[in-house]
C-alpha atoms as a PDB file:
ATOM      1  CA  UNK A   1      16.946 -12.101  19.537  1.00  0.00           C
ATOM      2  CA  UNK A   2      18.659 -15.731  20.054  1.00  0.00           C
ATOM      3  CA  UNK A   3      15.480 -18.234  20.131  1.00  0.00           C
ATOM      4  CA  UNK A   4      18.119 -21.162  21.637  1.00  0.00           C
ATOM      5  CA  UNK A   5      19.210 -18.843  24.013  1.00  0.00           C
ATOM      6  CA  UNK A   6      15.478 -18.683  24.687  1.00  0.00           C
ATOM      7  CA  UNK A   7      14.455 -21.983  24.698  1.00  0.00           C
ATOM      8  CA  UNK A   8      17.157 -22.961  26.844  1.00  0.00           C
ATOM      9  CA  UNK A   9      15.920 -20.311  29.640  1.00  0.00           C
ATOM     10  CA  UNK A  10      12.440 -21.739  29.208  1.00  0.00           C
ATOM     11  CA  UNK A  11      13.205 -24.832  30.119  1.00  0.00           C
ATOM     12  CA  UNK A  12      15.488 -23.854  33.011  1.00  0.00           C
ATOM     13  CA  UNK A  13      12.949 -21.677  34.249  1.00  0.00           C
ATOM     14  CA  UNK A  14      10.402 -24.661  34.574  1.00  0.00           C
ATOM     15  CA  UNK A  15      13.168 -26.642  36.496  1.00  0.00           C
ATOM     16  CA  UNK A  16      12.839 -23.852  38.657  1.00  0.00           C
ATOM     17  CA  UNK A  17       9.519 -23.338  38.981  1.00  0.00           C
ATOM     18  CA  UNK A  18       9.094 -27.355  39.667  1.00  0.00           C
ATOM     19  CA  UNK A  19      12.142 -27.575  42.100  1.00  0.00           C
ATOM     20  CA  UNK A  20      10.152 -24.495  43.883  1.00  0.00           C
ATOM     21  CA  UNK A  21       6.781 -26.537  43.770  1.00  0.00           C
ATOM     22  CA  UNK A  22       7.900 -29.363  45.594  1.00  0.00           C
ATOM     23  CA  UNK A  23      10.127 -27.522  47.940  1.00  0.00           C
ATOM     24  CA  UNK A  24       6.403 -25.631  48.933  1.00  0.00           C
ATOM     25  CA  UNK A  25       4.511 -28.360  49.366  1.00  0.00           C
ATOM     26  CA  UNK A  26       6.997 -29.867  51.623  1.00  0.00           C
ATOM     27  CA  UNK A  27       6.769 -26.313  53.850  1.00  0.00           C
ATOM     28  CA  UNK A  28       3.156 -26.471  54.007  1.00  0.00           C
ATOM     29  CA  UNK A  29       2.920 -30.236  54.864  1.00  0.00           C
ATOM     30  CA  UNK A  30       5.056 -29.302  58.332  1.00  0.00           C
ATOM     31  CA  UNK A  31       3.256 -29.365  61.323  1.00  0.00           C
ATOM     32  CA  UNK A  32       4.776 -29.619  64.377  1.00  0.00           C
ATOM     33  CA  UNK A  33       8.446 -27.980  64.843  1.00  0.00           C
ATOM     34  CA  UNK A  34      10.650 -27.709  68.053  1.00  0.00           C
ATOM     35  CA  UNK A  35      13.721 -24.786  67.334  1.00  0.00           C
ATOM     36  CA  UNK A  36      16.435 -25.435  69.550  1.00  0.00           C
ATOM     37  CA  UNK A  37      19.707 -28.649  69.654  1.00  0.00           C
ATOM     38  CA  UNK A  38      19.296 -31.642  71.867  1.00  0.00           C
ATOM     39  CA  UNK A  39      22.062 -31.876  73.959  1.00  0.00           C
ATOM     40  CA  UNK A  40      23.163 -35.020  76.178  1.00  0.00           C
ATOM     41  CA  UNK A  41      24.423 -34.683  79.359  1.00  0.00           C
ATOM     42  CA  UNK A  42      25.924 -37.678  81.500  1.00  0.00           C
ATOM     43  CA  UNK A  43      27.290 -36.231  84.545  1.00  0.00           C
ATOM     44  CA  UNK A  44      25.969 -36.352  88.001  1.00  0.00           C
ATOM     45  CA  UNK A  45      22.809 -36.081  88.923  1.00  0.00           C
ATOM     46  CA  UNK A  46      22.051 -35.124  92.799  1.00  0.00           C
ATOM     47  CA  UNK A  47      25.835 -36.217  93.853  1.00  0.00           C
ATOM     48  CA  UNK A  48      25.462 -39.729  91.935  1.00  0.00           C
ATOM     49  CA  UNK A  49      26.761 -40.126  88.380  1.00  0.00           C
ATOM     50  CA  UNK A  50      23.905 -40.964  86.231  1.00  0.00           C
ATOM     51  CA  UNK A  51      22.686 -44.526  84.733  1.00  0.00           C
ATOM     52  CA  UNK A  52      21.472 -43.113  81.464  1.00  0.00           C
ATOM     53  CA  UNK A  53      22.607 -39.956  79.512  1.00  0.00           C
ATOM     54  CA  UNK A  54      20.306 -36.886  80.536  1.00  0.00           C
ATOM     55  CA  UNK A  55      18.643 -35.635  78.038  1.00  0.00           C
ATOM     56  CA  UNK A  56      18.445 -31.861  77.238  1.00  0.00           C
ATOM     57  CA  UNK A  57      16.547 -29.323  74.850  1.00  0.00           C
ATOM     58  CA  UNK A  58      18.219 -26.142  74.482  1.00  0.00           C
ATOM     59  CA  UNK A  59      16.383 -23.517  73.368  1.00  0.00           C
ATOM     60  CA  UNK A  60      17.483 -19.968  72.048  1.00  0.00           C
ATOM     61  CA  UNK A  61      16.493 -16.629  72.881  1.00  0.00           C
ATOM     62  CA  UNK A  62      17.433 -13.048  71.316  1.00  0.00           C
ATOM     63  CA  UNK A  63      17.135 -10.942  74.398  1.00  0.00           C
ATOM     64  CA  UNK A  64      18.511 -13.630  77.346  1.00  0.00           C
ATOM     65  CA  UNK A  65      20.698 -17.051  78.047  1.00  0.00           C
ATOM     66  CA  UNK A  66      19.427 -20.062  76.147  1.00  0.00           C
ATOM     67  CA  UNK A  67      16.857 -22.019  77.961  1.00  0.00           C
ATOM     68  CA  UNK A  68      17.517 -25.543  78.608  1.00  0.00           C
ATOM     69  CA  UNK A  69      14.357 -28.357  79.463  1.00  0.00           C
ATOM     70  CA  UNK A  70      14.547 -31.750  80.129  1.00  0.00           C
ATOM     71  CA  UNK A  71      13.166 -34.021  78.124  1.00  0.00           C
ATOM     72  CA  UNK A  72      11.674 -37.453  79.303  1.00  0.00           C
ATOM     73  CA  UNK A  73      12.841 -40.290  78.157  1.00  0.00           C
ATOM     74  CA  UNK A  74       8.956 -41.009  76.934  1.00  0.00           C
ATOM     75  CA  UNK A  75       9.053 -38.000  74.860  1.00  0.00           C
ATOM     76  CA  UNK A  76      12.786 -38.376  73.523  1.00  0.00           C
ATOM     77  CA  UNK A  77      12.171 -39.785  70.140  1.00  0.00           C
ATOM     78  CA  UNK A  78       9.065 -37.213  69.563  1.00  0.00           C
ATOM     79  CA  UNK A  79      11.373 -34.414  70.534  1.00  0.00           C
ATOM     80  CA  UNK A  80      14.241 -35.495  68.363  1.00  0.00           C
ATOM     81  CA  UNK A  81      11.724 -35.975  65.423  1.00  0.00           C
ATOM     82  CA  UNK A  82      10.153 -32.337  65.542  1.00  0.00           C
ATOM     83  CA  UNK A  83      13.944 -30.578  66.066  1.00  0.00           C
ATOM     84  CA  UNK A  84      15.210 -32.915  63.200  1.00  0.00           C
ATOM     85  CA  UNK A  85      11.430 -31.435  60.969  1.00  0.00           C
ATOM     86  CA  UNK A  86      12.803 -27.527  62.111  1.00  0.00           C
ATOM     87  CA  UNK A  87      16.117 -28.176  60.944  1.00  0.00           C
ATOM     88  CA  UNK A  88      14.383 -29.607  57.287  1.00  0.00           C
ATOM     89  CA  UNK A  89      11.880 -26.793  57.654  1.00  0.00           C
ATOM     90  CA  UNK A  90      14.783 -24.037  57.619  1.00  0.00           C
ATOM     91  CA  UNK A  91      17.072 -25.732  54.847  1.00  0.00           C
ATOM     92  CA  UNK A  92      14.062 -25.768  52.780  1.00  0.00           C
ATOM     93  CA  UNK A  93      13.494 -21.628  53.278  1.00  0.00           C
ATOM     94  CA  UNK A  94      17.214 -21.193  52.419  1.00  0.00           C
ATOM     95  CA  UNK A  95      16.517 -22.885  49.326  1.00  0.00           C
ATOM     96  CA  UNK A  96      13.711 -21.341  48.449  1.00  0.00           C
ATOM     97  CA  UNK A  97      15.016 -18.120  49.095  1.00  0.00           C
ATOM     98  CA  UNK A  98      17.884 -19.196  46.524  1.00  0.00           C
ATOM     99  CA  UNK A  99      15.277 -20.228  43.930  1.00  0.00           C
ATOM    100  CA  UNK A 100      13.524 -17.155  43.746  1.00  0.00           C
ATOM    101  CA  UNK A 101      16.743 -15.230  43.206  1.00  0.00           C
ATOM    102  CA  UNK A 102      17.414 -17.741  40.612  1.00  0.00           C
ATOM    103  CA  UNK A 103      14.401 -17.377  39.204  1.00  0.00           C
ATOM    104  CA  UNK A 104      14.283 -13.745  39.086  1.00  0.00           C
ATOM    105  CA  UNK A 105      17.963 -13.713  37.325  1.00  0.00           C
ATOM    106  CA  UNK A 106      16.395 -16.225  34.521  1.00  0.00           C
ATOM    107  CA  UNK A 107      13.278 -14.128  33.844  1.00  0.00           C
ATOM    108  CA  UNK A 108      15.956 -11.359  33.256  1.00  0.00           C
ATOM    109  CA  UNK A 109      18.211 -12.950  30.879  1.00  0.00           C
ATOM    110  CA  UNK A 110      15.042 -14.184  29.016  1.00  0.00           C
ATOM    111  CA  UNK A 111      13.862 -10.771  28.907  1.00  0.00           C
ATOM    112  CA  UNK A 112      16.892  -9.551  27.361  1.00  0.00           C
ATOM    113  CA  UNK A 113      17.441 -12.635  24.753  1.00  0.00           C
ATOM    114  CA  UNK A 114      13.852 -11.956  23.406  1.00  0.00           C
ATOM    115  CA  UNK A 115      14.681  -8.327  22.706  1.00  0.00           C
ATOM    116  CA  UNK A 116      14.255  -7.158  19.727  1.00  0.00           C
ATOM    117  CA  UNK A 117      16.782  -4.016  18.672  1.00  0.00           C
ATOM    118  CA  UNK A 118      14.925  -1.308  16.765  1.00  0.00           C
ATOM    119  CA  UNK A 119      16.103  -0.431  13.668  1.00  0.00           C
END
């Protein structure tokens, strides 16, 4: 048994667990989400090269071609702001996902450095 050893893995382990608080309160506070990349698109529009960039939301899908709407130029900022919160959203599983393995492989090396050898 090495009590520093321990200790240290204690206090790690509430890192963790604090890290993993926050990270799930941000998840749950999400509430609107757009998947898919904005694109831009500047070229012609009905034979006549366009005044303003275009601007596109492509979307993906597992069993056909991407799907592409336009966005209005009203709704541009809204749009960028919920694909920009699904990007956030997504980092924040990875990390999560990451914590818990981290978190599983400290509860492990506590278990074995509060062992206690028989005999």
């Amino acid at each position: 048994m090495r009590p520093e050893h321990a200790s240290a893995l204690r206090k790690k382990l509430g890192e963790l667990r604090a890290e993993r608080g926050r990270i799930e309160e941000e998840l749950l506070s999400a509430r609107r989400l757009i998947r898919g990349s904005l694109v831009e698109q500047s070229g012609l529009a009905g034979g006549k090269q366009r005044r303003t960039p275009a601007l596109y939301l492509y979307v993906p899908r597992t069993h056909a071609r991407n799907r592409s709407h336009y966005v209005r130029q009203e709704d541009a900022e809204r749009v960028r702001r919920d694909v920009e919160a699904y990007r956030r959203y997504r980092g924040q599983l990875r990390r999560l996902r990451i914590l818990a393995r981290e978190v599983v492989t400290a509860f492990e090396a506590l278990g074995r450095s509060v062992e206690v050898p028989l005999g």
